[in-house]
C-alpha atoms as a PDB file:
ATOM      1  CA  UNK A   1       0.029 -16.228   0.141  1.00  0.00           C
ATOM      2  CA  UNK A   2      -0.088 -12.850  -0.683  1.00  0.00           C
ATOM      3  CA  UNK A   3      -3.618 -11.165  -2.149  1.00  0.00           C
ATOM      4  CA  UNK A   4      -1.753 -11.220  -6.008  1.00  0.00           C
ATOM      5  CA  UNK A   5      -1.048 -15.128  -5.489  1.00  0.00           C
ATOM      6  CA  UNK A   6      -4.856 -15.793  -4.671  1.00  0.00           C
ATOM      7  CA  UNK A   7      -6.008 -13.622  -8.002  1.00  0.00           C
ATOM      8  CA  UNK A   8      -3.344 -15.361 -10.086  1.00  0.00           C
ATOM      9  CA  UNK A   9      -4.699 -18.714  -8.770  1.00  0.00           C
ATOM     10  CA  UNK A  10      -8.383 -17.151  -9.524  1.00  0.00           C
ATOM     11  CA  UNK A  11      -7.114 -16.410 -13.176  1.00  0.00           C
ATOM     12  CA  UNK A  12      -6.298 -19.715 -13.769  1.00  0.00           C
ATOM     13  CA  UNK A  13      -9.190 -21.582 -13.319  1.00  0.00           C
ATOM     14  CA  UNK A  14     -11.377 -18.835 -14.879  1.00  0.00           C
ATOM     15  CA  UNK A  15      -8.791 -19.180 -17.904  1.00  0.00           C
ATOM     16  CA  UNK A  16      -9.440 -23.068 -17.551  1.00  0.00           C
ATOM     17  CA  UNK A  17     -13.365 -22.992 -17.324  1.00  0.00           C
ATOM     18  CA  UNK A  18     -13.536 -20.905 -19.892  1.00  0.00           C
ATOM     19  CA  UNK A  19     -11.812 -22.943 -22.641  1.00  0.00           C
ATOM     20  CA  UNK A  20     -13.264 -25.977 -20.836  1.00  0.00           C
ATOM     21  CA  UNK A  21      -9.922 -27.853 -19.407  1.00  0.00           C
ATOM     22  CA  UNK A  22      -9.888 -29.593 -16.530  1.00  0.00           C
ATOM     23  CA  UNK A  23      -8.211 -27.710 -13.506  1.00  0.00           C
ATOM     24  CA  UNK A  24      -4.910 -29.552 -12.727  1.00  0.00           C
ATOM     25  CA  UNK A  25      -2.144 -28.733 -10.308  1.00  0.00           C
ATOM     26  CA  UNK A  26       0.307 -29.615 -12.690  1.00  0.00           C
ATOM     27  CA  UNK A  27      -0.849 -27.037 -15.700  1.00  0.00           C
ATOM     28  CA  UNK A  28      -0.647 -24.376 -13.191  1.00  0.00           C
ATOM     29  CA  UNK A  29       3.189 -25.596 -12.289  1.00  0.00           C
ATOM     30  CA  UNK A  30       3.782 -25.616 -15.836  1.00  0.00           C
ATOM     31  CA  UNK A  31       3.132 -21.794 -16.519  1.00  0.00           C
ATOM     32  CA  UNK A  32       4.193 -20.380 -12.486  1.00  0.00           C
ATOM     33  CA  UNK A  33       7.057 -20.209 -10.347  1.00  0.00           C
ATOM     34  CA  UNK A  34       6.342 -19.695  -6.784  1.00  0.00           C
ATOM     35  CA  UNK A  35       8.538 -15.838  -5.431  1.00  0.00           C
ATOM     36  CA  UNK A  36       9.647 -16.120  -2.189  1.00  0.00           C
ATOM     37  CA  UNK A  37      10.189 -12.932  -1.405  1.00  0.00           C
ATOM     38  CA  UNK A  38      12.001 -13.013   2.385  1.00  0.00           C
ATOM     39  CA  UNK A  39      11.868 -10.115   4.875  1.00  0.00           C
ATOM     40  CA  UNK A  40      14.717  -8.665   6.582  1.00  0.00           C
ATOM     41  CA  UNK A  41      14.600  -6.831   9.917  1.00  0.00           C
ATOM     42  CA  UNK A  42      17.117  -4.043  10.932  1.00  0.00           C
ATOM     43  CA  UNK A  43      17.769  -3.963  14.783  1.00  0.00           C
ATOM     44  CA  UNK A  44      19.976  -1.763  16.766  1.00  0.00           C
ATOM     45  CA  UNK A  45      22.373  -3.733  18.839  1.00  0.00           C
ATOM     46  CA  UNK A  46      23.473  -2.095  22.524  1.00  0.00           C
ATOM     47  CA  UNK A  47      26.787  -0.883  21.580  1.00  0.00           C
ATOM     48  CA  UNK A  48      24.314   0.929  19.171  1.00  0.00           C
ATOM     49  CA  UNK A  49      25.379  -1.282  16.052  1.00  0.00           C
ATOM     50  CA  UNK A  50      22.950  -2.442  13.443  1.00  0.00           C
ATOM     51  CA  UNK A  51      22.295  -5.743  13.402  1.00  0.00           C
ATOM     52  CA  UNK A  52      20.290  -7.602  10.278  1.00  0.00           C
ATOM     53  CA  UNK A  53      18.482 -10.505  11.257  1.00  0.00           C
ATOM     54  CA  UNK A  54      16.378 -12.713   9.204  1.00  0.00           C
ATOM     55  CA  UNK A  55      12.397 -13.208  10.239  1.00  0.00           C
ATOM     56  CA  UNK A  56      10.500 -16.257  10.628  1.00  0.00           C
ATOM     57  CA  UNK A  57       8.220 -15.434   7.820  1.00  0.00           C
ATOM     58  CA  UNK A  58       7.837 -14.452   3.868  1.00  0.00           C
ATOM     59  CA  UNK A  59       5.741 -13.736   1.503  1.00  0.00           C
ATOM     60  CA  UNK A  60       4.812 -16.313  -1.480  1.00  0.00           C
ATOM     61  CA  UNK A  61       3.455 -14.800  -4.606  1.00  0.00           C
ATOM     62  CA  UNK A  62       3.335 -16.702  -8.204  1.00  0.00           C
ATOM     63  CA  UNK A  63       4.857 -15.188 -11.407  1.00  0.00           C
ATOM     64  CA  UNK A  64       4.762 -16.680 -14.868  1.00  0.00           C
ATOM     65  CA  UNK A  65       7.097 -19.242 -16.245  1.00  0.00           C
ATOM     66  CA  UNK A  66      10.287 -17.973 -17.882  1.00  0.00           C
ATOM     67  CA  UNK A  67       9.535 -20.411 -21.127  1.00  0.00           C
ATOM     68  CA  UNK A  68       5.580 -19.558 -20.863  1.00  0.00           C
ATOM     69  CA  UNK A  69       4.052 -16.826 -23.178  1.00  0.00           C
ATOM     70  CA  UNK A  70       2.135 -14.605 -21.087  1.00  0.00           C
ATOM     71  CA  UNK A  71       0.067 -10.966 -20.688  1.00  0.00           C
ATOM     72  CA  UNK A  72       2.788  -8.094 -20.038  1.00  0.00           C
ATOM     73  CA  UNK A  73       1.921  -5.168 -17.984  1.00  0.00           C
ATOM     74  CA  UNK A  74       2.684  -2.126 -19.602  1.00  0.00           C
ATOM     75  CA  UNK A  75       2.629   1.484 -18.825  1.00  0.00           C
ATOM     76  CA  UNK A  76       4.290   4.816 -18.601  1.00  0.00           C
ATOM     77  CA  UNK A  77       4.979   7.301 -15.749  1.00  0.00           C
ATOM     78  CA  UNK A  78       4.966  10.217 -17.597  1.00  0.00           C
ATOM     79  CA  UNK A  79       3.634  11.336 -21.184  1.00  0.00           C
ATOM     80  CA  UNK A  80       5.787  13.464 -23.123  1.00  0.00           C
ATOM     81  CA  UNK A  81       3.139  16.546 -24.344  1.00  0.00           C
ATOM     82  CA  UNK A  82       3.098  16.604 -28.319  1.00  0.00           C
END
């Protein structure tokens, strides 16, 4: 799990302790998707080539539900001077 996926799962049981609902696997299912996010290494073969293999590990994070109403991060780069 990646540090993101342990404060989203930290989020939802403050969210649930604080309304006072039970903790329950299958609310957080309901609002998540797990995001397997792979990892790709780039080797040099010995005619020189590049070679692309795929590693033995990934990363898991969580991300909201597509059908779940949720906070949206918003921000801007740059301001435009008025």
């Amino acid at each position: 799990l990646t540090p993101n996926a342990i404060l989203r799962l930290n989020n939802y049981m403050w969210v649930c302790k604080t309304m006072k609902v039970a903790l329950s696997l299958d609310g957080f299912a309901r609002a998540h998707h797990a995001h397997h996010q792979t990892k790709v290494l780039y080797l040099k073969g010995a005619k020189g080539e590049s070679i692309e293999k795929d590693t033995q590990f990934a990363c898991l994070n969580f991300t909201y539900g597509r059908d779940v109403f949720s906070p949206v991060m918003a921000y801007r780069n740059k301001w435009t001077d008025d």
